[in-house]
N, C-alpha and C. Protein backbone atom coordinates (compact mmCIF):
# COMPACT_ATOMS: atom_id res chain seq x y z
N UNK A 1 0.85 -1.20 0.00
CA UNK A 1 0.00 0.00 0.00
C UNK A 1 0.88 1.24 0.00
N UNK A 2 0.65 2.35 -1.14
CA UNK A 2 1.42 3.40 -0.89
C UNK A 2 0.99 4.29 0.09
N UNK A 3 2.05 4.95 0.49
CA UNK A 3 2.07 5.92 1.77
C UNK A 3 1.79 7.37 1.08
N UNK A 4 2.28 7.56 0.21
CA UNK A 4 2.64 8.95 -0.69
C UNK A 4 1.31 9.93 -0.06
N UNK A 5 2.08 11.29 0.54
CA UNK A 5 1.32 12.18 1.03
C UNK A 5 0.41 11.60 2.39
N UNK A 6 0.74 10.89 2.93
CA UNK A 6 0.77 10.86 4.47
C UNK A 6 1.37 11.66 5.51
N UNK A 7 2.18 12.25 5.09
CA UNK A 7 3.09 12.97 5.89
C UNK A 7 1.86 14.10 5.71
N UNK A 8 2.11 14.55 4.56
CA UNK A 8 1.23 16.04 4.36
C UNK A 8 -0.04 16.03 5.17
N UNK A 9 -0.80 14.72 5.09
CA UNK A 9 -2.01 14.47 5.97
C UNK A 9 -1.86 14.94 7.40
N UNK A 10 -0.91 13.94 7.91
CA UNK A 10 -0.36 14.26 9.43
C UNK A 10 -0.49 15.22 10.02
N UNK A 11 0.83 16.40 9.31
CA UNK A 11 0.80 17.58 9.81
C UNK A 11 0.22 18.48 9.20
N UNK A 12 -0.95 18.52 8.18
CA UNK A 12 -1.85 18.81 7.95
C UNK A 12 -3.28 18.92 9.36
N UNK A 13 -2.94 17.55 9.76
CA UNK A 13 -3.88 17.21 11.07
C UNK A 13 -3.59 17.91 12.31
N UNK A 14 -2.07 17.64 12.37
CA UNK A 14 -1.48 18.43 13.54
C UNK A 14 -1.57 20.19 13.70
N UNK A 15 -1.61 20.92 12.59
CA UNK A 15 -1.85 22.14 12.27
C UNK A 15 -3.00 22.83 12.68
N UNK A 16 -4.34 21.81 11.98
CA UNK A 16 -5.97 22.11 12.19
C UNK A 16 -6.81 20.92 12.88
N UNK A 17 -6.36 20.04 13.47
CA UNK A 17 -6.91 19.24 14.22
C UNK A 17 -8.31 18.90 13.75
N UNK A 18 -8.10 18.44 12.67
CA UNK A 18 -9.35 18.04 11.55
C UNK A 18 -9.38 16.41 11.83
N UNK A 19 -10.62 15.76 11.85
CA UNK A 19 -10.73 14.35 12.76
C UNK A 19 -10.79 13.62 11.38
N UNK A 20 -10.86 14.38 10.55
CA UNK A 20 -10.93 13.47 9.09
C UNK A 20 -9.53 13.26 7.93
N UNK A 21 -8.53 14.45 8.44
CA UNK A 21 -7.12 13.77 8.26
C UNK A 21 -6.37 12.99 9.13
N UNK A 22 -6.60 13.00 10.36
CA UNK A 22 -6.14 11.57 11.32
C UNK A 22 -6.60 10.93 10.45
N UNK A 23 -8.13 10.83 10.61
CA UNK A 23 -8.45 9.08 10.03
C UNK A 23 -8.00 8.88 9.03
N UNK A 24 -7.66 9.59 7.70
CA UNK A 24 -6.54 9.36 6.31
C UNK A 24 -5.61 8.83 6.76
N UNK A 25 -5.01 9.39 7.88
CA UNK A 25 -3.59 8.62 8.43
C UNK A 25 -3.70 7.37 8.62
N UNK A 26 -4.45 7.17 9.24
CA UNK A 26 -4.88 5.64 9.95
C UNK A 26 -5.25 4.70 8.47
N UNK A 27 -6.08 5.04 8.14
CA UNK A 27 -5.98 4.62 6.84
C UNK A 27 -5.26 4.08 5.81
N UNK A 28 -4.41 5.01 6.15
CA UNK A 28 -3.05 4.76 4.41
C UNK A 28 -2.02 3.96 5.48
N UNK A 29 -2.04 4.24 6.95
CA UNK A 29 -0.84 3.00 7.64
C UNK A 29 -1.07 2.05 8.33
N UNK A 30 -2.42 2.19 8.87
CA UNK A 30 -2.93 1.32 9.99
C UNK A 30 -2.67 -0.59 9.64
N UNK A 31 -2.69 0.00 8.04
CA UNK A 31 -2.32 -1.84 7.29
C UNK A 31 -1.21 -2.41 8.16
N UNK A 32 -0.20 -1.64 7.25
CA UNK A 32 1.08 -2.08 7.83
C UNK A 32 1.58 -1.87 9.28
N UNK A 33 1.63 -1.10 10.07
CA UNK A 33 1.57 -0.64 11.17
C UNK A 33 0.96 -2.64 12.04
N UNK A 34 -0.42 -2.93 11.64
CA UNK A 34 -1.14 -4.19 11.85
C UNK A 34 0.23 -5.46 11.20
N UNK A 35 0.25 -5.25 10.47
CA UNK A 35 0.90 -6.40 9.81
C UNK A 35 2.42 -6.37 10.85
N UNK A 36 3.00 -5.34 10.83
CA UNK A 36 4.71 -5.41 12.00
C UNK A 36 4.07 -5.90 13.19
N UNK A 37 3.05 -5.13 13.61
CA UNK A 37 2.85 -5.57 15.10
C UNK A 37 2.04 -7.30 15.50
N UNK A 38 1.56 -7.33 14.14
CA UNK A 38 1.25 -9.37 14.35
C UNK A 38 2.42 -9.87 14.35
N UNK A 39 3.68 -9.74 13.62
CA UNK A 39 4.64 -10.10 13.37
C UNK A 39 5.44 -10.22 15.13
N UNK A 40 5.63 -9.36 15.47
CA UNK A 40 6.21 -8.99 16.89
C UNK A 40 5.44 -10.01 18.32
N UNK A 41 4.31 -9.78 17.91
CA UNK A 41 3.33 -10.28 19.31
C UNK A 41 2.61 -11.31 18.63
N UNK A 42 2.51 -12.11 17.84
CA UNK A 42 1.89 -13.29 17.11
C UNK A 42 0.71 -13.12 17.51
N UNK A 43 0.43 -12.48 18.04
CA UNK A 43 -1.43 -12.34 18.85
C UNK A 43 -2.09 -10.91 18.74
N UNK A 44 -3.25 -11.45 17.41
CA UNK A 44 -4.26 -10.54 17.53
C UNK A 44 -4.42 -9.27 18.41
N UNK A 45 -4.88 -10.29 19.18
CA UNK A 45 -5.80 -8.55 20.37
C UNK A 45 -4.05 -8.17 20.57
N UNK A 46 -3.37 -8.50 20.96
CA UNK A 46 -1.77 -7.66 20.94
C UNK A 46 -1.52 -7.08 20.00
N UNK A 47 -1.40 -7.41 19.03
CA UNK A 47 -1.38 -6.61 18.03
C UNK A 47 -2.41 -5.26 17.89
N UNK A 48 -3.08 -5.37 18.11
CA UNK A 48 -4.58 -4.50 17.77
C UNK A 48 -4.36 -3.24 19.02
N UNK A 49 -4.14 -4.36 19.86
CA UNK A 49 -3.79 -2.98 21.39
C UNK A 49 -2.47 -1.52 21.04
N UNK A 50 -1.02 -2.73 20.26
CA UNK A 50 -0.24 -1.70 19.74
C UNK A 50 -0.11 -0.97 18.79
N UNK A 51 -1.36 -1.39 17.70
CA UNK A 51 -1.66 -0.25 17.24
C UNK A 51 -2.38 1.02 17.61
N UNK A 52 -3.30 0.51 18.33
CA UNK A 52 -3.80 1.51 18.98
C UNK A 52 -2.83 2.76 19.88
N UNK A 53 -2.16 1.73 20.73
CA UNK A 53 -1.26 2.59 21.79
C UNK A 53 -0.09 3.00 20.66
N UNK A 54 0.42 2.96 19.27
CA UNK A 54 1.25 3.72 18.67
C UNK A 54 0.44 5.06 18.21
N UNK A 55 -0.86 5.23 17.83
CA UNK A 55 -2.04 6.25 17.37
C UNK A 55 -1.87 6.90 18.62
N UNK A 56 -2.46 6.85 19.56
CA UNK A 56 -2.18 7.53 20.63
C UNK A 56 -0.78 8.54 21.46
N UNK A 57 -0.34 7.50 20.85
CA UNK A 57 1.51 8.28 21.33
C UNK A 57 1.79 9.11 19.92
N UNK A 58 1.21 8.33 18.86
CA UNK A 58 1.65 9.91 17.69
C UNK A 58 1.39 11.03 17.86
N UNK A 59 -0.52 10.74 18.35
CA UNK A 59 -1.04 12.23 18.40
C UNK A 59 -0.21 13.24 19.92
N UNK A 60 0.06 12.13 21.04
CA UNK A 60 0.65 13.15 22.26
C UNK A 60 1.84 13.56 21.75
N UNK A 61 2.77 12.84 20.78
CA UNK A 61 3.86 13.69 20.60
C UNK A 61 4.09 14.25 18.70
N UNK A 62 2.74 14.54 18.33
CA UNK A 62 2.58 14.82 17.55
C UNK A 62 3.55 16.57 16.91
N UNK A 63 3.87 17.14 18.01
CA UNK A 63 4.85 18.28 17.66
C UNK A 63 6.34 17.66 17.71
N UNK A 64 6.67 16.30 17.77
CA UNK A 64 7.90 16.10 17.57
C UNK A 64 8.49 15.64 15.88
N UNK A 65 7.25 15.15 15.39
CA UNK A 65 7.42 14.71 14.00
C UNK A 65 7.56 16.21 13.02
N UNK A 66 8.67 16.41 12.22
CA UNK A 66 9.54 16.69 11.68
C UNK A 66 9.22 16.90 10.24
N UNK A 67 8.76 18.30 9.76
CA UNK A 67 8.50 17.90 8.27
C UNK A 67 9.54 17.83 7.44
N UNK A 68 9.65 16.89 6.65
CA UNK A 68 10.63 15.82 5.43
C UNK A 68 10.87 14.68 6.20
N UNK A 69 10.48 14.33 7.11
CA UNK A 69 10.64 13.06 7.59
C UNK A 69 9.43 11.72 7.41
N UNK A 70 9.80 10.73 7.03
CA UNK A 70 8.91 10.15 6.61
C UNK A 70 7.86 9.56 8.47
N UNK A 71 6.82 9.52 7.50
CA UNK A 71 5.95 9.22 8.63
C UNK A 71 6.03 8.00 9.46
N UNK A 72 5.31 6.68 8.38
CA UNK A 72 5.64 5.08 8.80
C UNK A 72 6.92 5.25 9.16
N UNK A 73 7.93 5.17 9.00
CA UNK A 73 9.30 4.86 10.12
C UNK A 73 9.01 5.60 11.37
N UNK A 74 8.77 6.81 11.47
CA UNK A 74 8.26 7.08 12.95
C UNK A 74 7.17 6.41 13.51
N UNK A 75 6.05 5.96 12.99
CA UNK A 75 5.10 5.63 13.40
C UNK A 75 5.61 4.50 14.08
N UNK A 76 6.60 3.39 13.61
CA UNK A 76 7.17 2.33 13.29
C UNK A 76 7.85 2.16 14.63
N UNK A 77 8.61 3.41 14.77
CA UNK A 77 9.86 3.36 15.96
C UNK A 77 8.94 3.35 17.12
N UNK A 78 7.57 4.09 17.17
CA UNK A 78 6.87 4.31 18.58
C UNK A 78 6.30 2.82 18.59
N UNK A 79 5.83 2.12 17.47
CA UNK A 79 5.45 0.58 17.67
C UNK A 79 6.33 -0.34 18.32
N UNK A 80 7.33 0.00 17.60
CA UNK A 80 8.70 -1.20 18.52
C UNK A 80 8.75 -1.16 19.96
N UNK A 81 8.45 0.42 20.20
CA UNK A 81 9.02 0.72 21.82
C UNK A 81 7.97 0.89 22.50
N UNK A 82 6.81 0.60 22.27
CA UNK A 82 5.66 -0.41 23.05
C UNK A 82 5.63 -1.24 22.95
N UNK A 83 6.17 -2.56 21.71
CA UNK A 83 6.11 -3.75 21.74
C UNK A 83 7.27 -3.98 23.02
N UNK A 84 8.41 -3.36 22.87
CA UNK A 84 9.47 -3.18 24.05
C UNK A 84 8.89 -3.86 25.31
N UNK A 85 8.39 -2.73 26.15
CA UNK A 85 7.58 -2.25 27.08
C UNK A 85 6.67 -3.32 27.38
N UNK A 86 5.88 -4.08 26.31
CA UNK A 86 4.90 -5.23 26.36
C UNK A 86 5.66 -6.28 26.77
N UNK A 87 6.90 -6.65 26.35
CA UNK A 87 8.08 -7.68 26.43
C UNK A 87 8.14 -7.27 27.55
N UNK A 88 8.79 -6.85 27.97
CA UNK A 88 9.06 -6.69 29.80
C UNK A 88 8.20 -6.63 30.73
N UNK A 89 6.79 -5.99 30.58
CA UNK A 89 5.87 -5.95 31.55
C UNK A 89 5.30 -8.00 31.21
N UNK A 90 5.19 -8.38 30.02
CA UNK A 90 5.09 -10.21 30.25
C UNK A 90 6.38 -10.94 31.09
N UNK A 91 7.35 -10.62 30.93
CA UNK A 91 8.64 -11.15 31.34
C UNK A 91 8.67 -10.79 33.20
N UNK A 92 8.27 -9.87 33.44
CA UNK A 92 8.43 -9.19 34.80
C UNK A 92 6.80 -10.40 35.37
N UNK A 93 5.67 -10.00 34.64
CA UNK A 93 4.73 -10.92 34.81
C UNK A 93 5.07 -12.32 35.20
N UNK A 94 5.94 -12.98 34.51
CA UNK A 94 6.09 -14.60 33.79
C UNK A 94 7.01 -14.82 35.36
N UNK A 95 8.15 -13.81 35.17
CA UNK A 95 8.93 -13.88 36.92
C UNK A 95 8.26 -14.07 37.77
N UNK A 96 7.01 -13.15 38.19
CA UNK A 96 6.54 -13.29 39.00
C UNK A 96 5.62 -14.25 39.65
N UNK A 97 4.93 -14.89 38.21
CA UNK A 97 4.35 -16.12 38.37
C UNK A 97 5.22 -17.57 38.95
N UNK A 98 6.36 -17.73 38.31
CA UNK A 98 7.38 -18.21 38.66
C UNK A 98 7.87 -18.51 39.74
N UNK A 99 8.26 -17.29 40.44
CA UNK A 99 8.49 -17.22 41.60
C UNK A 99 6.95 -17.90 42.94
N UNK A 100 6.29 -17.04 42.50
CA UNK A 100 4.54 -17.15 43.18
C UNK A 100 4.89 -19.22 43.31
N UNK A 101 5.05 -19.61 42.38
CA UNK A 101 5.23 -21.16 41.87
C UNK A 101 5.64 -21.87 42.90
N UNK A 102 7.17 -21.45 42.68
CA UNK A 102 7.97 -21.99 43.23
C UNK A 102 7.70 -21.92 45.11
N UNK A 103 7.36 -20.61 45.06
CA UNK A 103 7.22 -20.86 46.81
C UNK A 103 6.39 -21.27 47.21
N UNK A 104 5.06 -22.00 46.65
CA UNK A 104 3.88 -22.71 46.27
C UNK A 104 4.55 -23.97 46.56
N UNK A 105 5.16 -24.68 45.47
CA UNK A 105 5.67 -25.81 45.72
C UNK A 105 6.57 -26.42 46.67
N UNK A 106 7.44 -25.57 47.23
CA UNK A 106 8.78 -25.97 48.05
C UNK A 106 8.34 -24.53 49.31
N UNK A 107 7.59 -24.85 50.27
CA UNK A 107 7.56 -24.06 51.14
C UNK A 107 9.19 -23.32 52.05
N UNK A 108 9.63 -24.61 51.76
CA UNK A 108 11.17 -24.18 52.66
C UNK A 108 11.64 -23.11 51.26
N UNK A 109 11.42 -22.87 49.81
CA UNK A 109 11.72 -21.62 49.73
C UNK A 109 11.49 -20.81 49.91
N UNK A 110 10.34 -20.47 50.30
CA UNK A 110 9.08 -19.54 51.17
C UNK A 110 10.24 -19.42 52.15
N UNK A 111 10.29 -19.90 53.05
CA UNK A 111 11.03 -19.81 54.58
C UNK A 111 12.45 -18.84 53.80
N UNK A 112 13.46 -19.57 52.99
CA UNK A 112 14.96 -19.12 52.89
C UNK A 112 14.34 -17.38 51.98
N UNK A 113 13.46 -17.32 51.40
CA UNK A 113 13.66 -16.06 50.75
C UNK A 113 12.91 -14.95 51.82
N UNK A 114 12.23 -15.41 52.71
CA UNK A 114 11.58 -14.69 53.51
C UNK A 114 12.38 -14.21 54.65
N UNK A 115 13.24 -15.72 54.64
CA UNK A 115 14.87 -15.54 56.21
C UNK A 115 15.61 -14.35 55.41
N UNK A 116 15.94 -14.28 53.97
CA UNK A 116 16.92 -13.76 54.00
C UNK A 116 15.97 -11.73 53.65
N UNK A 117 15.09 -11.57 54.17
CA UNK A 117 14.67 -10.76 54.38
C UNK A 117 14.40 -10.44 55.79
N UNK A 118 15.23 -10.65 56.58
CA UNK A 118 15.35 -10.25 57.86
C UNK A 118 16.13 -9.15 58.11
N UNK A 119 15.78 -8.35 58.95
CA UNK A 119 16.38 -6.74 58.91
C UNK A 119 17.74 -7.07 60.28
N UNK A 120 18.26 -6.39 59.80
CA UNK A 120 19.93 -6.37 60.72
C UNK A 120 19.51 -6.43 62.15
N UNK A 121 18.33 -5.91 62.84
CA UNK A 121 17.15 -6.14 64.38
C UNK A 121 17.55 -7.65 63.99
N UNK A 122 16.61 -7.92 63.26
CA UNK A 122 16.44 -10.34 63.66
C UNK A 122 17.95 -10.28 63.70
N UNK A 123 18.78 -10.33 63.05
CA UNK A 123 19.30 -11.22 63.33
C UNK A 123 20.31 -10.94 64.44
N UNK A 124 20.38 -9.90 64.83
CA UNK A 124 20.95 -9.61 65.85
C UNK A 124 19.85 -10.51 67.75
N UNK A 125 18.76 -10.16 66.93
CA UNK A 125 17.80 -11.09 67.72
C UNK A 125 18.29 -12.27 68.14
N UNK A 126 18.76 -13.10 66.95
CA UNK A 126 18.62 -14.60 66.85
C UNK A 126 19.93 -14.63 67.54
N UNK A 127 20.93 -13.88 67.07
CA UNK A 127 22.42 -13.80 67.94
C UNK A 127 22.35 -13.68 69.80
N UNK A 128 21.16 -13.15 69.89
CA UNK A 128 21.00 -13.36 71.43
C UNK A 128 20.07 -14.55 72.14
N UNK A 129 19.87 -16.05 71.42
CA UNK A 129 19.78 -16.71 71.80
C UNK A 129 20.83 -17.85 71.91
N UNK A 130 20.25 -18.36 72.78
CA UNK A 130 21.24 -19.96 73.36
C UNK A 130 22.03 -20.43 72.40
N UNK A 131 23.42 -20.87 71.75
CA UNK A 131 23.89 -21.38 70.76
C UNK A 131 22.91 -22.41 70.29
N UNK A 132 22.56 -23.47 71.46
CA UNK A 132 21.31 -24.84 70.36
C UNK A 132 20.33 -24.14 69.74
N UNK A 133 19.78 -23.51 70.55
CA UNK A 133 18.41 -22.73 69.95
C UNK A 133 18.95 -21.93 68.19
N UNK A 134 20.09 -21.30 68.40
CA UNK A 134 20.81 -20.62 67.44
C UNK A 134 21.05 -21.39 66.26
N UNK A 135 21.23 -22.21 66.30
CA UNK A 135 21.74 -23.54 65.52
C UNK A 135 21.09 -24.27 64.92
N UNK A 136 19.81 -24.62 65.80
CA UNK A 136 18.69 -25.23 64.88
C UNK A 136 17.89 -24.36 63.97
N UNK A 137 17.47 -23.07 64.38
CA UNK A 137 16.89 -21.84 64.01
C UNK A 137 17.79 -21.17 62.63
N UNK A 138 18.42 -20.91 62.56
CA UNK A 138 19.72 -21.35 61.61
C UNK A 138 19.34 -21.54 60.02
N UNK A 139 20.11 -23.14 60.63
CA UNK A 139 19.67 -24.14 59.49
C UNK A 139 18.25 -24.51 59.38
N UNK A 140 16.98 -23.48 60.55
CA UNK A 140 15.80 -24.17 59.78
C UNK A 140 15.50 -23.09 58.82
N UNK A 141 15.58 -21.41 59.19
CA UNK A 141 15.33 -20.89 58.76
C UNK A 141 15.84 -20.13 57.52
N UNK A 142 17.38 -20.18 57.72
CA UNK A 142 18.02 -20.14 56.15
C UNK A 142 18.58 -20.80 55.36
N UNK A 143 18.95 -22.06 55.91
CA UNK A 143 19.00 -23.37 54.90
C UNK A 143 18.04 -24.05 54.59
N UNK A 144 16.59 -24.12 55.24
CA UNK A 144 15.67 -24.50 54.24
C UNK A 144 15.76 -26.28 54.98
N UNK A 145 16.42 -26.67 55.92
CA UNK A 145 16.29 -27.70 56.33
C UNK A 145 15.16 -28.35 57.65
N UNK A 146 14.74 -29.67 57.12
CA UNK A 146 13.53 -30.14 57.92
C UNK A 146 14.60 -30.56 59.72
N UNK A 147 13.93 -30.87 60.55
CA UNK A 147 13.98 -31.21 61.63
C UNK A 147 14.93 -32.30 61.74
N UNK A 148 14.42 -33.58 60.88
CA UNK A 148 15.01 -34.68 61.06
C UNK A 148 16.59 -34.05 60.18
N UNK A 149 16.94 -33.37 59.09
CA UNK A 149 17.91 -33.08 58.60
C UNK A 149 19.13 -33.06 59.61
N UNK A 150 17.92 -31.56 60.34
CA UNK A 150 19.15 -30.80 61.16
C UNK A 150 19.88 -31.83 62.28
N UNK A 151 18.37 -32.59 62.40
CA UNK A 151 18.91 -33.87 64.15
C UNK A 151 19.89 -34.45 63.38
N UNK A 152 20.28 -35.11 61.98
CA UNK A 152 20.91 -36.15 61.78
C UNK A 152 22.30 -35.35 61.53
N UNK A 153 22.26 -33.95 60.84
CA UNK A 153 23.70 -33.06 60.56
C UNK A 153 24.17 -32.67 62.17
N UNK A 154 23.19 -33.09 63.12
CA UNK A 154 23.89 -32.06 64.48
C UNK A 154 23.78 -33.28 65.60
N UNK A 155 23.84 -34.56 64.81
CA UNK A 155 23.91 -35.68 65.80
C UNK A 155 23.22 -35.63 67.52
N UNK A 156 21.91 -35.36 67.25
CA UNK A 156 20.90 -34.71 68.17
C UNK A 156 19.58 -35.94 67.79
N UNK A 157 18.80 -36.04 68.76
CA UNK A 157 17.55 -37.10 68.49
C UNK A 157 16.66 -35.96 68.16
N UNK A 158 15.60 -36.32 67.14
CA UNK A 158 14.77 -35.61 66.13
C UNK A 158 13.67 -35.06 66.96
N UNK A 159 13.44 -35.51 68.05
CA UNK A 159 12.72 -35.06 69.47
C UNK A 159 13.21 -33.74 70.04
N UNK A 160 14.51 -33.51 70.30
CA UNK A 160 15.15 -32.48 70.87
C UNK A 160 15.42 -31.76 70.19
N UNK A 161 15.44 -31.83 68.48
CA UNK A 161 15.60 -30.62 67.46
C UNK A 161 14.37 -30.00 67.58
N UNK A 162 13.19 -30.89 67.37
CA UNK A 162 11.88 -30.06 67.34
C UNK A 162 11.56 -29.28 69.07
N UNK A 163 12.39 -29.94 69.77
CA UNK A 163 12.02 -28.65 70.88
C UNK A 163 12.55 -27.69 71.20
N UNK A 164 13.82 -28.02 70.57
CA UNK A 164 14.94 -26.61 70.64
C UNK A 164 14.46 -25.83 69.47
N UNK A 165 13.86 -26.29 68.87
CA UNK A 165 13.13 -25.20 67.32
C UNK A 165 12.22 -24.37 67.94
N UNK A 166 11.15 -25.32 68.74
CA UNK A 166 9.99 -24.59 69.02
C UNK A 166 10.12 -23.22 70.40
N UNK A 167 11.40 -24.29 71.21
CA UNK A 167 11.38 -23.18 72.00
C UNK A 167 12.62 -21.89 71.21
N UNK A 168 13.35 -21.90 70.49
CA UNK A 168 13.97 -21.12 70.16
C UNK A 168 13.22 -19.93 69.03
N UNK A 169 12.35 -20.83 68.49
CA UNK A 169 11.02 -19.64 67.51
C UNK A 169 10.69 -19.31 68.59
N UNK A 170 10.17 -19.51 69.98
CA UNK A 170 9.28 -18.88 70.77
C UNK A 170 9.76 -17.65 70.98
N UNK A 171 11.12 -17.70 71.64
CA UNK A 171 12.27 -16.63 71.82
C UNK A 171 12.34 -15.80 71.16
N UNK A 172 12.69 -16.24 69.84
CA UNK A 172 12.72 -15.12 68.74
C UNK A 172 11.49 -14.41 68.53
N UNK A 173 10.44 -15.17 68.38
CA UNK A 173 9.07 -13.70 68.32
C UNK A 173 9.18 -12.95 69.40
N UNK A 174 9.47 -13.06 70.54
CA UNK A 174 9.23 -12.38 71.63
C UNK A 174 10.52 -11.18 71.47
N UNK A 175 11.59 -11.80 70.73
CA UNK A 175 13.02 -10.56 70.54
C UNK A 175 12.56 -9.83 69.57
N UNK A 176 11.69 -10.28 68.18
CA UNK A 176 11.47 -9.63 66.96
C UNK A 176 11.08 -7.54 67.27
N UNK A 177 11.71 -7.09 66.07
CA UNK A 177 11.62 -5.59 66.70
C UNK A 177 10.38 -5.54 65.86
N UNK A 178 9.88 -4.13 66.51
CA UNK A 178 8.54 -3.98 65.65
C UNK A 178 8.55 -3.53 64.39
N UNK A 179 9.55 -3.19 63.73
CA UNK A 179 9.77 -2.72 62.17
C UNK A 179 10.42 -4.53 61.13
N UNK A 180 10.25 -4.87 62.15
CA UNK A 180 10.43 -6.13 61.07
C UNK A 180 9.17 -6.69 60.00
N UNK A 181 9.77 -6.73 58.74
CA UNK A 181 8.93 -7.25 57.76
C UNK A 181 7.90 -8.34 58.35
N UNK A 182 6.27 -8.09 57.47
CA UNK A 182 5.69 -8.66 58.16
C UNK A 182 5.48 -10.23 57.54
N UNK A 183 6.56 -10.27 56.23
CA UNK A 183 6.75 -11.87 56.11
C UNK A 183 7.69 -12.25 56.76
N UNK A 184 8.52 -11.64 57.42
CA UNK A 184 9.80 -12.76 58.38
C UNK A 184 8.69 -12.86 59.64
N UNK A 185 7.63 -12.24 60.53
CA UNK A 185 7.07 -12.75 61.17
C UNK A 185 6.55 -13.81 61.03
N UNK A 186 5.86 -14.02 59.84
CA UNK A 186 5.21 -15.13 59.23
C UNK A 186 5.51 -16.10 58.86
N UNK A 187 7.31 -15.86 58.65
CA UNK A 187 7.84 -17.18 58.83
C UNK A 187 7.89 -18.06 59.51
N UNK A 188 8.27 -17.01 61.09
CA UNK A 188 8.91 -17.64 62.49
C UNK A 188 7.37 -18.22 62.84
N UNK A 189 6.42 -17.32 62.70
CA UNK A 189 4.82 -17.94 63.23
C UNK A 189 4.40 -19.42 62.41
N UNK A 190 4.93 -19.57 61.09
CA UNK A 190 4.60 -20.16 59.90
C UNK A 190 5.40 -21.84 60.39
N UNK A 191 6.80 -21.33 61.15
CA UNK A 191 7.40 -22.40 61.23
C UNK A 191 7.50 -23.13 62.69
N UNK A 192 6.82 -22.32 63.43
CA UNK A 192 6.52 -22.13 65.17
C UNK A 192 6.36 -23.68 65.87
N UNK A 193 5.19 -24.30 65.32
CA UNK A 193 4.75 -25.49 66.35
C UNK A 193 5.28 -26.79 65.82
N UNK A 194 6.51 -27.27 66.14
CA UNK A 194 6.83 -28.51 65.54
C UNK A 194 5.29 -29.72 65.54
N UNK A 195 5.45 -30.13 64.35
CA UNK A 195 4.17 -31.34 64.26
C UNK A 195 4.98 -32.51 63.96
N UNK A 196 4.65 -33.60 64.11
CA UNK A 196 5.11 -34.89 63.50
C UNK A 196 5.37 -34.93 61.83
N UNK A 197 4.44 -33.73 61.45
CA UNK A 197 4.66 -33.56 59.76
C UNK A 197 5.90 -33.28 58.90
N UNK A 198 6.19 -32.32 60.32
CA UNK A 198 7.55 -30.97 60.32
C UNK A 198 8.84 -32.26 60.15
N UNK A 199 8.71 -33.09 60.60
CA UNK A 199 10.08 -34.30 60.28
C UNK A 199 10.35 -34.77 59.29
């Protein structure tokens, strides 16, 4: 489809804000403009959205376009750099689902990414308990290790890990400062009552 005298349309439009040379514009590019952006986002309504959101960003920066400059290549450059923008807000999305996943599936990563969001208060906290208490609390809370682990790495019966856990979480909520994140509470509360499960 030729373009020829699109430009003139444009800033023709931009000049007198006439609703019937936009739509010429749209017209003589909206083809192609459609056709790059299926190409980019393989999906319809995506496609359809960045055309739209390139129309929109022409007209807001409609005093930047340049007469002798061709139109479609500008139109073109504002398409890419919303398709951009679309790429990263899915990718930042896709992370986040990901992540959401993973701490879904493996609770002890829940626990290690939540431990290692403890404010310089915890752990100075945790430094003022009993070395056992210290030790099991530790390795439960930033290595991600079960009860029976820690009893068998600390040559301890799996009875006395879960009570040095429970009483050493007890400790620690009671040290926790009040500006601590309210998922490291939720850890120590999360990981609090040894059960027969917890082994």
């Amino acid at each position: 489809m030729t373009t020829d005298g699109v430009e003139q349309d444009f800033l023709a439009w931009r000049e007198r804000r006439e609703p019937e040379l936009l739509a010429r514009v749209f017209d003589r590019s909206g083809a192609e403009l459609l056709r790059v952006a299926l190409h980019l986002s393989r999906d319809l309504s995506a496609a359809e959205d960045l055309v739209q959101e390139t129309f929109v960003t022409a007209i807001e920066r409609a005093g930047r376009f340049r007469a002798g400059e061709r139109l479609l290549p500008w139109l073109l450059g504002i398409l890419v750099e919303h398709d951009r923008q679309r790429r990263r807000r899915v990718a930042r999305s896709e992370r986040e689902r990901d992540h959401q996943r993973s701490v879904e599936e493996d609770p002890s990563a829940a626990a290690r990414v939540v431990a290692a969001e403890l404010t310089q208060e915890g752990e100075s906290a945790s430094d003022g308990l009993g070395g056992e208490q210290r030790d099991v609390l530790r390795m439960r809370l930033l290595d991600g290790l079960r009860p029976a682990e820690i009893a068998s790495r600390l040559g301890r019966a799996p009875g006395t890990v879960r009570m040095q856990l429970h009483r050493g979480l007890e400790a620690l909520r009671s040290r926790l400062p009040q500006g601590v994140t309210p998922a490291a509470a939720w850890v120590v509360s999360e990981q609090g009552a040894p059960t027969s499960e917890s082994v």
